[in-house]
C-alpha atoms as a PDB file:
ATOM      1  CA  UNK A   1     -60.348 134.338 191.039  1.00  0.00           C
ATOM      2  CA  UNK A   2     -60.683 137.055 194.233  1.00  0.00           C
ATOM      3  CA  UNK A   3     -58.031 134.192 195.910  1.00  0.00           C
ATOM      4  CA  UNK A   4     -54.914 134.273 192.800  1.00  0.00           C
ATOM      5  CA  UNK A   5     -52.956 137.005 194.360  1.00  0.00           C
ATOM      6  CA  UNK A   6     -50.445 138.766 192.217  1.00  0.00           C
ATOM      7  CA  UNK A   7     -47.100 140.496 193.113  1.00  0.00           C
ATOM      8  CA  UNK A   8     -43.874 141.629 191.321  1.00  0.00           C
ATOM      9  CA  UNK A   9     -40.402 139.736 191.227  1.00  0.00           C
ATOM     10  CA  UNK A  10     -37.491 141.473 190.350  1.00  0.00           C
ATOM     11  CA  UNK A  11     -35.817 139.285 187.446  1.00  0.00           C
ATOM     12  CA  UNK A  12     -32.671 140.129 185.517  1.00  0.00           C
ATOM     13  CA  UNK A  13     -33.024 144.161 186.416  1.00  0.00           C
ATOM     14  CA  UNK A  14     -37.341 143.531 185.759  1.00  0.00           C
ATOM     15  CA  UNK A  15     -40.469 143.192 187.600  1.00  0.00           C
ATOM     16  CA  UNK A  16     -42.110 140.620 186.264  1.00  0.00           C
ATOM     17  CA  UNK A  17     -45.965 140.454 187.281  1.00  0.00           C
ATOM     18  CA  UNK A  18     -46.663 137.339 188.641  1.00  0.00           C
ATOM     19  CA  UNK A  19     -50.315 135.634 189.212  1.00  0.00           C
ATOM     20  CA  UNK A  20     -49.639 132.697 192.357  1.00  0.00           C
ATOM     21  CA  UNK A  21     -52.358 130.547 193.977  1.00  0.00           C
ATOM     22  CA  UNK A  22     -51.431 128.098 196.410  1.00  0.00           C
ATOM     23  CA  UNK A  23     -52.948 124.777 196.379  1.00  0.00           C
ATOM     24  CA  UNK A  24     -56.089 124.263 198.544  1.00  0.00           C
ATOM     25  CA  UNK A  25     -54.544 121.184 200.755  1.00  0.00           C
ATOM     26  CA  UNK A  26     -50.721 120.561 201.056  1.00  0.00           C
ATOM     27  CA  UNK A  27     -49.028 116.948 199.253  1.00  0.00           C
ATOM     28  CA  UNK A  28     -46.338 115.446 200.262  1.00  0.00           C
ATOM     29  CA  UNK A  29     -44.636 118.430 198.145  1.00  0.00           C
ATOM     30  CA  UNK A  30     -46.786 120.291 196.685  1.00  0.00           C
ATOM     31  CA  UNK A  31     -44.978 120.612 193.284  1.00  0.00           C
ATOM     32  CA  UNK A  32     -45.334 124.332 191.298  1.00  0.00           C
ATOM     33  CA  UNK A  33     -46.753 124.467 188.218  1.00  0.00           C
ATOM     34  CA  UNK A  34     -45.589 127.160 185.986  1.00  0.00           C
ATOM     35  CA  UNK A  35     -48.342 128.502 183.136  1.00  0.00           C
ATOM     36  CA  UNK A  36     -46.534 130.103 180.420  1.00  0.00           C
ATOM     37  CA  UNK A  37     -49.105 132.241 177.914  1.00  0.00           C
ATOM     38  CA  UNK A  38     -48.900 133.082 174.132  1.00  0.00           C
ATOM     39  CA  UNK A  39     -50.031 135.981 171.980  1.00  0.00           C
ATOM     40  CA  UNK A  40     -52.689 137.672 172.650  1.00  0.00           C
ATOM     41  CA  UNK A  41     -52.925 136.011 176.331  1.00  0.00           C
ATOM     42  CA  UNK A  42     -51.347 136.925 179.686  1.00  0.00           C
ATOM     43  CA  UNK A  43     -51.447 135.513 182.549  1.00  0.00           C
ATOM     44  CA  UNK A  44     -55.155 135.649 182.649  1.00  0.00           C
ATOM     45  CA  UNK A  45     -55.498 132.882 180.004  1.00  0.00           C
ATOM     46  CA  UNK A  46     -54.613 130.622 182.827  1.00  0.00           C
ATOM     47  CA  UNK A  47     -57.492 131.659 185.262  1.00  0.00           C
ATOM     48  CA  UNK A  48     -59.293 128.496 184.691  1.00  0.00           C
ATOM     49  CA  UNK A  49     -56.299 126.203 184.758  1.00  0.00           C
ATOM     50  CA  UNK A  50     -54.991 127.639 188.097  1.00  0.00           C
ATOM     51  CA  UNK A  51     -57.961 127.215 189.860  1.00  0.00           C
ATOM     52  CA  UNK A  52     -58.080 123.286 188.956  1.00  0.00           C
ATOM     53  CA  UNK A  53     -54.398 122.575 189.949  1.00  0.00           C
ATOM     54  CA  UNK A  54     -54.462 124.616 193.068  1.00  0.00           C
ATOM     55  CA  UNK A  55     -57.845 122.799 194.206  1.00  0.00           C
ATOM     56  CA  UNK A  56     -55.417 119.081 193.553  1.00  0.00           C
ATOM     57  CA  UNK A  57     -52.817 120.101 195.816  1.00  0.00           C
ATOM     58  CA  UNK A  58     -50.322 121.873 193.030  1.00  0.00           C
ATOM     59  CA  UNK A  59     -49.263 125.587 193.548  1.00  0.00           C
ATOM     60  CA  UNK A  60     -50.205 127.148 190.557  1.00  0.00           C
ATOM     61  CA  UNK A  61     -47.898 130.444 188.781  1.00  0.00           C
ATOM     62  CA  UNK A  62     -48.408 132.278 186.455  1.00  0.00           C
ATOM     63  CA  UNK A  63     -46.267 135.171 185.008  1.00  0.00           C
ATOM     64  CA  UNK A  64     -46.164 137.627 182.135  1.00  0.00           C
ATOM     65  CA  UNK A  65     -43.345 137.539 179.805  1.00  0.00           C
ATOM     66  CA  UNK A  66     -40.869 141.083 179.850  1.00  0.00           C
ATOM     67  CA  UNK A  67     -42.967 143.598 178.183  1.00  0.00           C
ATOM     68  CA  UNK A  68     -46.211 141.974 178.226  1.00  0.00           C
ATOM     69  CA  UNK A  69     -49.403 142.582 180.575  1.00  0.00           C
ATOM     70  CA  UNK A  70     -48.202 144.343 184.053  1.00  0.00           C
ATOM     71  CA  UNK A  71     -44.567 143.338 183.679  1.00  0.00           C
ATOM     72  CA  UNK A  72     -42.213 145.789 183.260  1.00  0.00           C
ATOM     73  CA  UNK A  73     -40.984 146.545 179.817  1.00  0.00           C
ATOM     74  CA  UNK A  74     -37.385 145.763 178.284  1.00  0.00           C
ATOM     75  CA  UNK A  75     -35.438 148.938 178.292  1.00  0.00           C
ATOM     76  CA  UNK A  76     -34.899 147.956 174.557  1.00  0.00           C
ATOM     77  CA  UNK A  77     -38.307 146.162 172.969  1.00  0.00           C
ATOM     78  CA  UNK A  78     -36.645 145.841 169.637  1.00  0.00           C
ATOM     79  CA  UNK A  79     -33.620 143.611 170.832  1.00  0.00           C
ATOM     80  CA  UNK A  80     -35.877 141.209 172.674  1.00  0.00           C
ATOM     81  CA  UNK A  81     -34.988 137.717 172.608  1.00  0.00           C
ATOM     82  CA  UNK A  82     -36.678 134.237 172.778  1.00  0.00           C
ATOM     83  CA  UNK A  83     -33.426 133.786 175.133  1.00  0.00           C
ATOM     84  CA  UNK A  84     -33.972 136.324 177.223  1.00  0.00           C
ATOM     85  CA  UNK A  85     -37.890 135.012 178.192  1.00  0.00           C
ATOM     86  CA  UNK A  86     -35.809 131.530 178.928  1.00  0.00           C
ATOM     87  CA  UNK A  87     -33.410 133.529 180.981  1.00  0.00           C
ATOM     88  CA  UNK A  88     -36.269 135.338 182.915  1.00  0.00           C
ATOM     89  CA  UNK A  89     -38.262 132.071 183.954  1.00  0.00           C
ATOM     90  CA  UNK A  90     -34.732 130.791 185.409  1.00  0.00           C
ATOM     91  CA  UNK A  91     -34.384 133.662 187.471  1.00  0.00           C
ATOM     92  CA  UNK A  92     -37.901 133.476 188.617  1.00  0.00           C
ATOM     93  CA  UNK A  93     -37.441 129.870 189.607  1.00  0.00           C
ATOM     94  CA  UNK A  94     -34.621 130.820 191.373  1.00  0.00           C
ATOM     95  CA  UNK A  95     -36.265 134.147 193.130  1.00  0.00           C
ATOM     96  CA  UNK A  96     -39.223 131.773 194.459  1.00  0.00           C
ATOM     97  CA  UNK A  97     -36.417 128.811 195.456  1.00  0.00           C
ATOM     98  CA  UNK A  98     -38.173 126.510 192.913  1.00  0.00           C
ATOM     99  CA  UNK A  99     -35.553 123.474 192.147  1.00  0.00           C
ATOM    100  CA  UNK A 100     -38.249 121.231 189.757  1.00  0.00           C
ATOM    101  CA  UNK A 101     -40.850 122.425 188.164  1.00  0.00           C
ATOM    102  CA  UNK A 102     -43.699 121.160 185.673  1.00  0.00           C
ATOM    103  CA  UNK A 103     -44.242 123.857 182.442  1.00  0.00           C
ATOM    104  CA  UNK A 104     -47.329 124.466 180.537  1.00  0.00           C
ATOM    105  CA  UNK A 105     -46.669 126.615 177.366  1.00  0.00           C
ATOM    106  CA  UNK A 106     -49.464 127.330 174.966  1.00  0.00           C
ATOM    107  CA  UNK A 107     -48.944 128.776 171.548  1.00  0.00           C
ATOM    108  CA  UNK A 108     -45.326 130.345 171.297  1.00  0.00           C
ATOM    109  CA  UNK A 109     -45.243 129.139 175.135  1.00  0.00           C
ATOM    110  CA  UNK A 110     -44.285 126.180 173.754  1.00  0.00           C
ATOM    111  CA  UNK A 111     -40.987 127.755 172.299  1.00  0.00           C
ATOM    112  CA  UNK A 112     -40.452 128.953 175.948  1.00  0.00           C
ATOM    113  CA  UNK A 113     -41.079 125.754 177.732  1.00  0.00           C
ATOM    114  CA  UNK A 114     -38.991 123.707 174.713  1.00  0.00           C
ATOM    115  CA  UNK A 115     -35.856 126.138 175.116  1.00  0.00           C
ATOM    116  CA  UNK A 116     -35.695 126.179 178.438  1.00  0.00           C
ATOM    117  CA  UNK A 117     -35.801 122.243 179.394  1.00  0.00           C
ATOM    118  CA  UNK A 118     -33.343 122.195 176.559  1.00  0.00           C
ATOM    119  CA  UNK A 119     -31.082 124.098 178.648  1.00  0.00           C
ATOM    120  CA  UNK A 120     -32.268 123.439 182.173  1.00  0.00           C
ATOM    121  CA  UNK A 121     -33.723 119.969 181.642  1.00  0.00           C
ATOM    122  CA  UNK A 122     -32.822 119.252 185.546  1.00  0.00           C
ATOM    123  CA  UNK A 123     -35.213 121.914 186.782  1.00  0.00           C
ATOM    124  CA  UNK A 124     -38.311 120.299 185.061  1.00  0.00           C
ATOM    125  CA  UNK A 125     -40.412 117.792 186.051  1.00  0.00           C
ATOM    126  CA  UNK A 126     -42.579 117.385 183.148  1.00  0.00           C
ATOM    127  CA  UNK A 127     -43.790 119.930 180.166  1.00  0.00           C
ATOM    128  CA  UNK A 128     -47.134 120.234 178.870  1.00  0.00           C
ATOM    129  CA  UNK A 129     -47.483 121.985 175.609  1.00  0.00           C
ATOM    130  CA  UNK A 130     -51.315 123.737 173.787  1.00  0.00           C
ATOM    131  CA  UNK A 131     -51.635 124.330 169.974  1.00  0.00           C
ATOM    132  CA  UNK A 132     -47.819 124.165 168.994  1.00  0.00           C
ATOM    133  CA  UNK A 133     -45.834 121.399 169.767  1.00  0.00           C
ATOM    134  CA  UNK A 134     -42.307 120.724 171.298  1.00  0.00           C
ATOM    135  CA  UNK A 135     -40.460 122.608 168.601  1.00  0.00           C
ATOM    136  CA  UNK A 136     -35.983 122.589 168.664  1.00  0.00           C
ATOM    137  CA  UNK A 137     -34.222 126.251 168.010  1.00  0.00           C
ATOM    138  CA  UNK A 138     -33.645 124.744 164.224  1.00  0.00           C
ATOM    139  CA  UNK A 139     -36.759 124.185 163.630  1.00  0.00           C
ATOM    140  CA  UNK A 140     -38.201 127.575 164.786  1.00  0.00           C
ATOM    141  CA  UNK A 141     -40.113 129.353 162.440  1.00  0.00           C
ATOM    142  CA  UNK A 142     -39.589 126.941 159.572  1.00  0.00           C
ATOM    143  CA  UNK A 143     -42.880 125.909 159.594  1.00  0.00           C
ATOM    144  CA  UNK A 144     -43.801 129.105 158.025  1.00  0.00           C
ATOM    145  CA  UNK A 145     -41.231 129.758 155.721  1.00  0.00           C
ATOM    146  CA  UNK A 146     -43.269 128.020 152.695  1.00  0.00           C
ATOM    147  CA  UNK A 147     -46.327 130.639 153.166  1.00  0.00           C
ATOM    148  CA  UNK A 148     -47.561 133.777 151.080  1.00  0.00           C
ATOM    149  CA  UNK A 149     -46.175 137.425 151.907  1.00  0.00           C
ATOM    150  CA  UNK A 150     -49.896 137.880 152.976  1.00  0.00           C
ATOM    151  CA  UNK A 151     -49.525 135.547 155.989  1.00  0.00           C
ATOM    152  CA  UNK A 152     -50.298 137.200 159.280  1.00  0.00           C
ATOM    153  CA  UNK A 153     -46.814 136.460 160.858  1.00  0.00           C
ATOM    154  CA  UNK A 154     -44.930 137.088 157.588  1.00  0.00           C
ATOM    155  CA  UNK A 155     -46.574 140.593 158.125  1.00  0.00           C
ATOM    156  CA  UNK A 156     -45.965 141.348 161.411  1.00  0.00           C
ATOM    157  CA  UNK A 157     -42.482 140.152 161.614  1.00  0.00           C
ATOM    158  CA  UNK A 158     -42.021 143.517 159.648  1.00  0.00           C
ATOM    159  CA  UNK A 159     -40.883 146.443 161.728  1.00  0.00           C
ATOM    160  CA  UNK A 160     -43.947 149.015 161.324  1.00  0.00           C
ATOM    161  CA  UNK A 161     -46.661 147.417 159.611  1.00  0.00           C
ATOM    162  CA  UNK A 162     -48.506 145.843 162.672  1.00  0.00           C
ATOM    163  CA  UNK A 163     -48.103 148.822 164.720  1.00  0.00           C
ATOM    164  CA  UNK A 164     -49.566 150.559 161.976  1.00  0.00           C
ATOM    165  CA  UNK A 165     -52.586 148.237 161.347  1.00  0.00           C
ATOM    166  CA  UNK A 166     -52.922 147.854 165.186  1.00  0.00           C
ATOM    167  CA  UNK A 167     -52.911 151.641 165.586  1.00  0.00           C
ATOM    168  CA  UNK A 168     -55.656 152.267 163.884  1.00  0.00           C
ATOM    169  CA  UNK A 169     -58.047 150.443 166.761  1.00  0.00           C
ATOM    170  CA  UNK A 170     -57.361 150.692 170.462  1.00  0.00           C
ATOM    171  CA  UNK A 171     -55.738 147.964 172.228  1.00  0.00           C
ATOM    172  CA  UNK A 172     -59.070 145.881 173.090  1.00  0.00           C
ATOM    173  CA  UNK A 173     -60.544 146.080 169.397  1.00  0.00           C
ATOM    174  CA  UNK A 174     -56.839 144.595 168.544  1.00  0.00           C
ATOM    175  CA  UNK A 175     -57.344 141.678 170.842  1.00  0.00           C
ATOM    176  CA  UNK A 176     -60.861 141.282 170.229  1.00  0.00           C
ATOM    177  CA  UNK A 177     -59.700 141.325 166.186  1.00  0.00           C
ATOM    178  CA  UNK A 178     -56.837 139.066 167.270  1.00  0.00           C
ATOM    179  CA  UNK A 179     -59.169 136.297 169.012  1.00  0.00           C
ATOM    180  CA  UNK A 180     -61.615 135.766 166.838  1.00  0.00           C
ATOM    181  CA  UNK A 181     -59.317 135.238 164.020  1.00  0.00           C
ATOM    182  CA  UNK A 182     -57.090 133.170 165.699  1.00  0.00           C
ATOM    183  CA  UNK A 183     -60.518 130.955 167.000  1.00  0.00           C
ATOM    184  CA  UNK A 184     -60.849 129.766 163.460  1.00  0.00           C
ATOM    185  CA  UNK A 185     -59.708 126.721 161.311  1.00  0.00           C
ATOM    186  CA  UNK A 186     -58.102 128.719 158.494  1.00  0.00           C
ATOM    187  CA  UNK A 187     -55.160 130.468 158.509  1.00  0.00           C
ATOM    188  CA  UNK A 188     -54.900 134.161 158.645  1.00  0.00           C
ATOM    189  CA  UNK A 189     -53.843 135.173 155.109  1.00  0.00           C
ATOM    190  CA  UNK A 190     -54.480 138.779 153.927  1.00  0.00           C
ATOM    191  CA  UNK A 191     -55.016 139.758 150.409  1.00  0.00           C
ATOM    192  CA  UNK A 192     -52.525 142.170 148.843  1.00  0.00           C
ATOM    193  CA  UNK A 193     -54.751 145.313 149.612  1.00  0.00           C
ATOM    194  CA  UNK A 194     -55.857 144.079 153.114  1.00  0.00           C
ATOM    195  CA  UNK A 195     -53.907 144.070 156.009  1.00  0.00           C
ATOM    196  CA  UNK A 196     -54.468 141.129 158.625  1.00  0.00           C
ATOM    197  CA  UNK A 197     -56.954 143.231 161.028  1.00  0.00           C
ATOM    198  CA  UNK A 198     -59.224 143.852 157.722  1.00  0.00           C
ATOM    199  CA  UNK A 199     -59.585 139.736 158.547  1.00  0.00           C
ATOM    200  CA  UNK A 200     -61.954 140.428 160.927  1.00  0.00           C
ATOM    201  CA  UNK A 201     -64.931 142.980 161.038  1.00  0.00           C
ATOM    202  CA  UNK A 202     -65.434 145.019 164.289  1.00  0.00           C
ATOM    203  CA  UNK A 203     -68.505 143.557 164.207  1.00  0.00           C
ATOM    204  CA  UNK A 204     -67.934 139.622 163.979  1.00  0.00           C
ATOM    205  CA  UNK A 205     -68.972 137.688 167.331  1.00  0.00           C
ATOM    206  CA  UNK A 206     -66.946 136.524 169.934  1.00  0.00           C
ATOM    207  CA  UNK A 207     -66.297 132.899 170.164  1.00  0.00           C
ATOM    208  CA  UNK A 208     -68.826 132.035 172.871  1.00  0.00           C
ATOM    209  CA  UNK A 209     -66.289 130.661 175.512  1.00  0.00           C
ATOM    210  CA  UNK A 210     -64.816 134.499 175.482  1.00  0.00           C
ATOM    211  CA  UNK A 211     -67.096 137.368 177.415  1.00  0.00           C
ATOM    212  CA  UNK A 212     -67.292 140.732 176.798  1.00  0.00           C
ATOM    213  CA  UNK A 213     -65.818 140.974 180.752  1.00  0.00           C
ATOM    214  CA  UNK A 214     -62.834 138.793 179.239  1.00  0.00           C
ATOM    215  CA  UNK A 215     -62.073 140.747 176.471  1.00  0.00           C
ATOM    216  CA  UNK A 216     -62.085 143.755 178.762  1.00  0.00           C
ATOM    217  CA  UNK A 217     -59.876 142.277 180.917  1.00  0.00           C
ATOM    218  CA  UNK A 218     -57.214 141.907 178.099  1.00  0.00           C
ATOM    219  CA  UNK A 219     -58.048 145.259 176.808  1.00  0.00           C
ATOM    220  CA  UNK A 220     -57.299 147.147 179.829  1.00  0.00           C
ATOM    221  CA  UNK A 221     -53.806 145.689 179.839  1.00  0.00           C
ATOM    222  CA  UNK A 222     -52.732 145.853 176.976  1.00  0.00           C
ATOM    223  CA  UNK A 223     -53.777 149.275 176.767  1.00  0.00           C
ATOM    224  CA  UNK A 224     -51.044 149.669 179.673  1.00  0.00           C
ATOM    225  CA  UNK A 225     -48.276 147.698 178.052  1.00  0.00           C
ATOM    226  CA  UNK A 226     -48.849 148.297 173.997  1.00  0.00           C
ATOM    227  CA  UNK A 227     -47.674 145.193 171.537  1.00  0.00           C
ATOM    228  CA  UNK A 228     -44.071 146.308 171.112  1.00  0.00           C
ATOM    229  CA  UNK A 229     -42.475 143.536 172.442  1.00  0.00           C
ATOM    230  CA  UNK A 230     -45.456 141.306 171.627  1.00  0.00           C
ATOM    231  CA  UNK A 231     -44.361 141.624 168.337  1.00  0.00           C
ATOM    232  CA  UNK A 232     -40.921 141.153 168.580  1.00  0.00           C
ATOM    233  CA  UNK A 233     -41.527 138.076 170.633  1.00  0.00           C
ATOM    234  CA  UNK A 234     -42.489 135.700 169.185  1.00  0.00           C
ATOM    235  CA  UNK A 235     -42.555 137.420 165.639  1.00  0.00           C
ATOM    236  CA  UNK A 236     -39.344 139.128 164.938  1.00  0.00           C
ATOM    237  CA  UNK A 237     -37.327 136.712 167.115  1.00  0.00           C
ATOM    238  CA  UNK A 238     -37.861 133.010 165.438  1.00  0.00           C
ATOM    239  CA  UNK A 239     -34.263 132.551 164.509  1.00  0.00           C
ATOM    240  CA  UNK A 240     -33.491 131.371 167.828  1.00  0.00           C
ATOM    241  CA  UNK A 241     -29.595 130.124 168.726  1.00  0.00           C
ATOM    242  CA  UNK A 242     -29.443 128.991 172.231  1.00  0.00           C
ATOM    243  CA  UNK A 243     -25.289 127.729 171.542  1.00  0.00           C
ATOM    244  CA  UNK A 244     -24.423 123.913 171.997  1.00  0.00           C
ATOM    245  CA  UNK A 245     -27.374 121.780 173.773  1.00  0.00           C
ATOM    246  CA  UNK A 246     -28.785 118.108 173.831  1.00  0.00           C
ATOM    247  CA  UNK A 247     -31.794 118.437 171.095  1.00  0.00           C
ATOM    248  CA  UNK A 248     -33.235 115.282 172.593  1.00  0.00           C
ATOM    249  CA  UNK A 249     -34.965 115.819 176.371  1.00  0.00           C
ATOM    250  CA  UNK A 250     -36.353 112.252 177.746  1.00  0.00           C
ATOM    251  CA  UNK A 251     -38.722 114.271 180.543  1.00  0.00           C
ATOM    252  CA  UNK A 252     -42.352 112.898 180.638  1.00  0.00           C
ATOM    253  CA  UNK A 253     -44.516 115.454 177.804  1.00  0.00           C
ATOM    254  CA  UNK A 254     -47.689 115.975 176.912  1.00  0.00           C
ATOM    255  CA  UNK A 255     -49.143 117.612 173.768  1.00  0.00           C
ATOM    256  CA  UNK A 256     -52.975 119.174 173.723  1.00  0.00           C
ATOM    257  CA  UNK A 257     -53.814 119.893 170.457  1.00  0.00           C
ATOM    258  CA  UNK A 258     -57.016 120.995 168.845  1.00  0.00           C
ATOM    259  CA  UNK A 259     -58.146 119.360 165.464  1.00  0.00           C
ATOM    260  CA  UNK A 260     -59.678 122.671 164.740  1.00  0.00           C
ATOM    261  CA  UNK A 261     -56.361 124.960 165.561  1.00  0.00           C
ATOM    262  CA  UNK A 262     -55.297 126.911 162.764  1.00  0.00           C
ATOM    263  CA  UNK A 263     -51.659 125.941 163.663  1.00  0.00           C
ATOM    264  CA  UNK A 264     -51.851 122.233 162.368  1.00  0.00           C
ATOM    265  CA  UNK A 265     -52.392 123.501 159.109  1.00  0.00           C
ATOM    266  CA  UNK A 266     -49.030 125.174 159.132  1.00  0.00           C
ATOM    267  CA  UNK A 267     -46.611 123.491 156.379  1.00  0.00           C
ATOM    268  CA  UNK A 268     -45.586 120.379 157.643  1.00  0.00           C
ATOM    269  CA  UNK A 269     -46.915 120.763 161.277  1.00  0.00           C
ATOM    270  CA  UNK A 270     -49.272 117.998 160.999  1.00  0.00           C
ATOM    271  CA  UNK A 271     -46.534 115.416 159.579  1.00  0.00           C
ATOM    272  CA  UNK A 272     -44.567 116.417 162.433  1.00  0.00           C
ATOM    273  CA  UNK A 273     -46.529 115.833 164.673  1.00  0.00           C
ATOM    274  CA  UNK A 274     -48.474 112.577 163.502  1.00  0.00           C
ATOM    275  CA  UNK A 275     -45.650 110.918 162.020  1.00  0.00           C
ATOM    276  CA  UNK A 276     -43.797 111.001 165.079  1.00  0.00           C
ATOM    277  CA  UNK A 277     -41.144 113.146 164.084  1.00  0.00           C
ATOM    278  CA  UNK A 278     -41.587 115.017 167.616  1.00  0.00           C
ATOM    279  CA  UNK A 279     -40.753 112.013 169.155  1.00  0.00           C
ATOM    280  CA  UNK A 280     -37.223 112.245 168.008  1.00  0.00           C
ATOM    281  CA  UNK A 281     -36.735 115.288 170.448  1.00  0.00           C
ATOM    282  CA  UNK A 282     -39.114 114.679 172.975  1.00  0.00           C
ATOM    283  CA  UNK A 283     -39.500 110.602 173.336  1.00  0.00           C
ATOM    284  CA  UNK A 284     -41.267 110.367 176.245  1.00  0.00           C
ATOM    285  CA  UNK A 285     -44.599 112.185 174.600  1.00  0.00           C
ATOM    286  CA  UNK A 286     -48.002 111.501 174.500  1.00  0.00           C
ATOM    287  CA  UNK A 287     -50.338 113.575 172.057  1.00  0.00           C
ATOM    288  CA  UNK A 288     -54.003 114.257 172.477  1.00  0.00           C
ATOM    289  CA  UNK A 289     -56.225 115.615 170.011  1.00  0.00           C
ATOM    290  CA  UNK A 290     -59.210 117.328 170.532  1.00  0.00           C
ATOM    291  CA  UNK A 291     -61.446 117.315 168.102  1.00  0.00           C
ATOM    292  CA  UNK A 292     -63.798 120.377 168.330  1.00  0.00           C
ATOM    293  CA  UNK A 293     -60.565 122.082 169.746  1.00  0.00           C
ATOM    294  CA  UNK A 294     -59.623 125.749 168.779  1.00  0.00           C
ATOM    295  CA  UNK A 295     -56.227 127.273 169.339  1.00  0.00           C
ATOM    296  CA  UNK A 296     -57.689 128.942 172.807  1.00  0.00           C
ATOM    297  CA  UNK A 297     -57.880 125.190 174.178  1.00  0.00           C
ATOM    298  CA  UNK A 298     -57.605 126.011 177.639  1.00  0.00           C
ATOM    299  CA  UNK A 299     -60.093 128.460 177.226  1.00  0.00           C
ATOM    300  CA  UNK A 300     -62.474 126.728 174.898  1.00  0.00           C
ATOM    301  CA  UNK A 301     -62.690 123.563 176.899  1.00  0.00           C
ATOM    302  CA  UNK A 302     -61.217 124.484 180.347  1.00  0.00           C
ATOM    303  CA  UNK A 303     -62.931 121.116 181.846  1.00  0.00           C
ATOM    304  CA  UNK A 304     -61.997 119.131 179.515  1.00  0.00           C
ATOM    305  CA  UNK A 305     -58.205 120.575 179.661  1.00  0.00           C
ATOM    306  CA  UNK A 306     -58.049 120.575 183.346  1.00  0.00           C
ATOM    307  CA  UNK A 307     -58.883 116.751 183.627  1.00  0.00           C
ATOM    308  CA  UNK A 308     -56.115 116.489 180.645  1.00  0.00           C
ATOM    309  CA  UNK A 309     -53.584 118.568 182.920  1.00  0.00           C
ATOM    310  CA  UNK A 310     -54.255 116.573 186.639  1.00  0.00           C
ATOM    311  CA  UNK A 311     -53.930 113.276 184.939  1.00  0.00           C
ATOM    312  CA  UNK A 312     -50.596 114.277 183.360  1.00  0.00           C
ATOM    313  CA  UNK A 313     -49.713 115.909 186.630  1.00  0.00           C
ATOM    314  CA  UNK A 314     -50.552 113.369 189.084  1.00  0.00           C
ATOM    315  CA  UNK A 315     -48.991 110.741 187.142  1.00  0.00           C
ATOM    316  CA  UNK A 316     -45.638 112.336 187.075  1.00  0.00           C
ATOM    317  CA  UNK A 317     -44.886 113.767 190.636  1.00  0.00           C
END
């Protein structure tokens, strides 16, 4: 960990905090691997991941989204787009004179990573996706659309409540909160007199893969950077229009998926992705399945994940 150094890249008028280790011996190129996190993660979610690549000859980054962790914040939180995250990792590319790349997205990473090779399918060399699948801008979000009022994102895509239910705990109980509930097989669905931190007690465990050092970790930060644009992005921006683009992208995929994520029992998201229906975006996919896996995969299982990663990796420079 001592030997990820971090430093600030000015994108689109932002510093963007990004986490960089280079790989231990040079290959014949020593392709980048970009590690794009979800919600609650930042660029610390990846600690495990980076380590493995950089030790097989791949440069590991990894940065933090506009508004989240150490990055600066959007001078406007509220007008955030899934665009403008897509925007941001092109202009980070470009700031570090990165032509290909390969992308890892977990959770609404995967949005991220699927966007942008949408758009900029000649700057990637392969995507890797965790817990959500390769998902197209018309599809975004309409996994959801069939499930109660008291469903955590159907909550928190509305201006006020979360910050209200979030306020109410500092920023580490939030993630803490936030963790364990996402660590479980059923979806987070809150009664009409709950709200979706009443989901978890302030006393419920830790999943055991997550340390009290961790959690801190996450706590300090987001104390720093609040969950304003965390909740705008992903959950008040899933109409997404990205304008005229091939929806099918024949790059080499993979998809790591936990049998025990919460997300495969979204509405349809299992269908999708069993019955192929993926496939008709992103042909050139394999899918794995883990079957003790939780939505934190790469945290979970990080061996396991790793070995999952290099193979992919290797096979496609």
């Amino acid at each position: 960990m001592e030997k990820i150094r971090h430093e600030y890249i000015q994108v689109n008028g932002l510093n963007l905090h990004v986490a960089q280790l280079s790989p231990t011996f040079v290959s014949a190129s020593s392709p980048p691997v970009i590690f794009l996190h979800g919600f609650p993660e930042i660029w610390y979610s990846w600690r495990h991941q980076m380590i493995a690549v950089a030790e097989n000859g791949f440069r590991a980054i990894a940065p933090d989204y506009r508004g989240y962790g150490l990055s600066d914040p959007p001078p406007n939180p509220r007008d955030t787009k899934f665009v403008d995250l897509v925007e941001d990792l092109l202009a980070l590319l470009d700031a570090l004179n990165l032509p290909k790349v390969f992308l890892v997205g977990k959770d609404f990473g995967a949005f991220v990573v699927s966007f942008f090779t949408l758009l900029h399918k000649e700057r990637v060399l392969g995507l890797i996706t965790l817990g959500v699948p390769f998902i197209p801008p018309h599809l975004a979000g309409e996994t959801t659309s069939d499930l109660p009022e008291g469903f955590y994102i159907n909550r928190w895509k509305v201006p006020g409540r979360a910050e209200a239910d979030f306020g109410q705990f500092d920023p580490k109980m939030v993630v803490r909160k936030v963790y364990i509930m996402f660590s479980k097989e059923e979806l987070p669905i809150a009664g009409p007199e709950q709200e979706i931190m009443d989901l978890v007690l302030e006393s419920d465990p830790l999943p055991p893969w997550l340390s009290e050092e961790d959690l801190a970790v996450y706590g300090d930060i987001y104390q720093r950077s609040g969950f304003q644009t965390a909740l705008q992005v992903p959950y008040r921006s899933l109409k997404v229009e990205l304008g005229p683009s091939e929806l099918v992208v024949k790059v080499p995929a993979l998809l790591i998926m936990g049998l025990k994520d919460y997300v495969f029992k979204f509405p349809g998201m299992e269908d999708y992705i069993r019955k192929g229906t993926v496939k008709n975006f992103l042909p050139n996919l394999e899918v794995i399945y883990l079957p003790q896996g939780s939505h934190f995969v790469q945290e979970q299982s990080p061996n396991e994940v790793n070995n999952l990663i290099l193979t992919f990796l290797k096979a496609n420079v």
